[in-house]
Protein backbone atom coordinates (compact mmCIF):
# COMPACT_ATOMS: atom_id res chain seq x y z
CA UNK A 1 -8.31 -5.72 5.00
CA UNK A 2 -6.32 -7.02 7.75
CA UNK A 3 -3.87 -4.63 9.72
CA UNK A 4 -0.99 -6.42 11.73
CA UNK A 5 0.76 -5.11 14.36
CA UNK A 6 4.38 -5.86 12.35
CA UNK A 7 6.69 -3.85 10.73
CA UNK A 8 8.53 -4.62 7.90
CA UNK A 9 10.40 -3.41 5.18
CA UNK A 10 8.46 -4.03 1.41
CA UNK A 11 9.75 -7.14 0.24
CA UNK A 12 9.21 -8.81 3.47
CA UNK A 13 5.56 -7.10 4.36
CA UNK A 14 4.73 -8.90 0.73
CA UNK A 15 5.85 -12.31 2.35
CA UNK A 16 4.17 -12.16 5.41
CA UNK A 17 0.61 -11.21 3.62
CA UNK A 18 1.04 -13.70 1.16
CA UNK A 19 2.18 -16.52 3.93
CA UNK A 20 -1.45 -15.53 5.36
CA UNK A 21 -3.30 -16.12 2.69
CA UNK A 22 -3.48 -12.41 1.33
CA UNK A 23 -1.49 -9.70 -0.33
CA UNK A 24 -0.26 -6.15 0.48
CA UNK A 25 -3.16 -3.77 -0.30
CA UNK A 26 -4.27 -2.54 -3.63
CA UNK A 27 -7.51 -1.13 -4.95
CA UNK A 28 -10.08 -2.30 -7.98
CA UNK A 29 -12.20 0.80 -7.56
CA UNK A 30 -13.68 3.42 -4.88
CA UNK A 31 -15.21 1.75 -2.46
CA UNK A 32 -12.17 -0.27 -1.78
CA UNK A 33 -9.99 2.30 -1.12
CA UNK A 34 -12.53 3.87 1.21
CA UNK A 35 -12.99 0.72 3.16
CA UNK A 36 -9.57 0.65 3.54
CA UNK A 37 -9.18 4.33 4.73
CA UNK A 38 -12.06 4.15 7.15
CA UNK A 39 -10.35 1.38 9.03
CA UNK A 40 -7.01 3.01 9.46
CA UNK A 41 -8.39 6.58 10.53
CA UNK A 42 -6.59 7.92 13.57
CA UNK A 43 -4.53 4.47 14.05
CA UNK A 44 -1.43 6.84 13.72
CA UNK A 45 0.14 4.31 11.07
CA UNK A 46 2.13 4.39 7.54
CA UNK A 47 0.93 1.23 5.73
CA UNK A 48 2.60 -0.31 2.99
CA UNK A 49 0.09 -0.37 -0.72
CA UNK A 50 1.40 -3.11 -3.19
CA UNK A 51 1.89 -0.56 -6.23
CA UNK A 52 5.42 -0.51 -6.76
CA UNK A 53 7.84 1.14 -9.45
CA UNK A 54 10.29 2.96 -11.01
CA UNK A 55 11.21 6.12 -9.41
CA UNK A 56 13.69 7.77 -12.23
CA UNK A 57 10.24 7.47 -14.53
CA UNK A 58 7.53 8.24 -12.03
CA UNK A 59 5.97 4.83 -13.08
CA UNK A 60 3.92 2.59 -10.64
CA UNK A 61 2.15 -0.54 -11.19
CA UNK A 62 0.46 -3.34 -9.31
CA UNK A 63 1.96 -6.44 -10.38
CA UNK A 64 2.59 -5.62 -13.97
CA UNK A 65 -0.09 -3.84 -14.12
CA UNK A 66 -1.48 0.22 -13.92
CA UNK A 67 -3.77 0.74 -11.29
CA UNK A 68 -7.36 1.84 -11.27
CA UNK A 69 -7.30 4.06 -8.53
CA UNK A 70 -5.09 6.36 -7.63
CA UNK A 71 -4.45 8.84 -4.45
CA UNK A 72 -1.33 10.51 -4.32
CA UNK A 73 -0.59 13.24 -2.36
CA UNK A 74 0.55 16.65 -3.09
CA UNK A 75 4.15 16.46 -4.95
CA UNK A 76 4.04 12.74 -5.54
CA UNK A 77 4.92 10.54 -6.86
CA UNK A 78 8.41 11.32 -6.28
CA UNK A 79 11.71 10.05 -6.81
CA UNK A 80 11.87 9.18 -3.10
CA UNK A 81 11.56 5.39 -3.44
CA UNK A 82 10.46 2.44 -5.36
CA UNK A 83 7.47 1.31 -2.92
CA UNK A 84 4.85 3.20 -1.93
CA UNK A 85 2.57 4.21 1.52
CA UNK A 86 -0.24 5.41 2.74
CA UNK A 87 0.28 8.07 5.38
CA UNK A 88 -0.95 8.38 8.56
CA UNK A 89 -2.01 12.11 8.53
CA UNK A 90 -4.35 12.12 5.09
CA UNK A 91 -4.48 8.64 3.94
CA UNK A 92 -2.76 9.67 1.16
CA UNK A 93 0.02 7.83 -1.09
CA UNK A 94 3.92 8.37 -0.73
CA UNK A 95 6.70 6.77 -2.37
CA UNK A 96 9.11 5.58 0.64
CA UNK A 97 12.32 3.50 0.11
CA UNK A 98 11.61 -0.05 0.21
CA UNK A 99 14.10 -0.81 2.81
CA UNK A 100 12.26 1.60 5.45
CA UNK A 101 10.08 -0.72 7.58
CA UNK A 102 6.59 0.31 7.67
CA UNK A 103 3.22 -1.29 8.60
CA UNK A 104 1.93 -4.34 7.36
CA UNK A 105 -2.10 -4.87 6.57
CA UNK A 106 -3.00 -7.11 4.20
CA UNK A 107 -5.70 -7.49 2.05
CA UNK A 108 -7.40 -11.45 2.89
CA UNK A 109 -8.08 -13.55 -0.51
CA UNK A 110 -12.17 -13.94 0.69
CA UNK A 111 -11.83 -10.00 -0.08
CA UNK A 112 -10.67 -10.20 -3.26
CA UNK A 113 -13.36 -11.82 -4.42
CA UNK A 114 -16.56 -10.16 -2.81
């Protein structure tokens, strides 16, 4: 993973990690999500994930597609936005509206293949 020092709102974070090479962050299984957690702890930062959905149905996906892993906190998903964030305090997953900016880290193409 690669953490920027840019904010963004959704749409545009997507751009930016895909003009580098990358995409926003999304996880095939465990260890990626933990990798990812362990570099953000106590960076004080709400990161934006690439799941994205429907909030009247409560139903995410990551480009078309369910996810494997999942870490939502308490009372979410919720019908608070489309887009969704990991939070600074537990790591855990929010939806946020997509128009909020939030922090952009992207996850590098060498990654995605490792």
């Amino acid at each position: 993973m690669f953490p920027t020092n840019l904010t963004a709102i959704w749409i545009d974070a997507k751009k930016v990690c895909n003009l580098l090479g990358g995409e926003l962050p999304f996880f095939e299984n465990q260890n990626e999500l933990d990798l990812f957690e362990s570099q953000r702890a106590g960076q004080n930062r709400v990161d934006w994930l690439l799941l994205k959905g429907n909030k009247s149905e409560c139903n995410f996906v990551v480009e078309n597609e369910k996810p494997e892993i999942l870490n939502w906190d308490k009372n979410e998903p919720s019908s608070k936005g489309s887009c969704v964030t990991a939070n600074e305090l537990n790591q855990k997953w929010n939806t946020q509206d997509c128009d909020e900016k939030r922090h952009v880290t992207c996850r590098m193409e060498s990654e995605l293949y490792c």
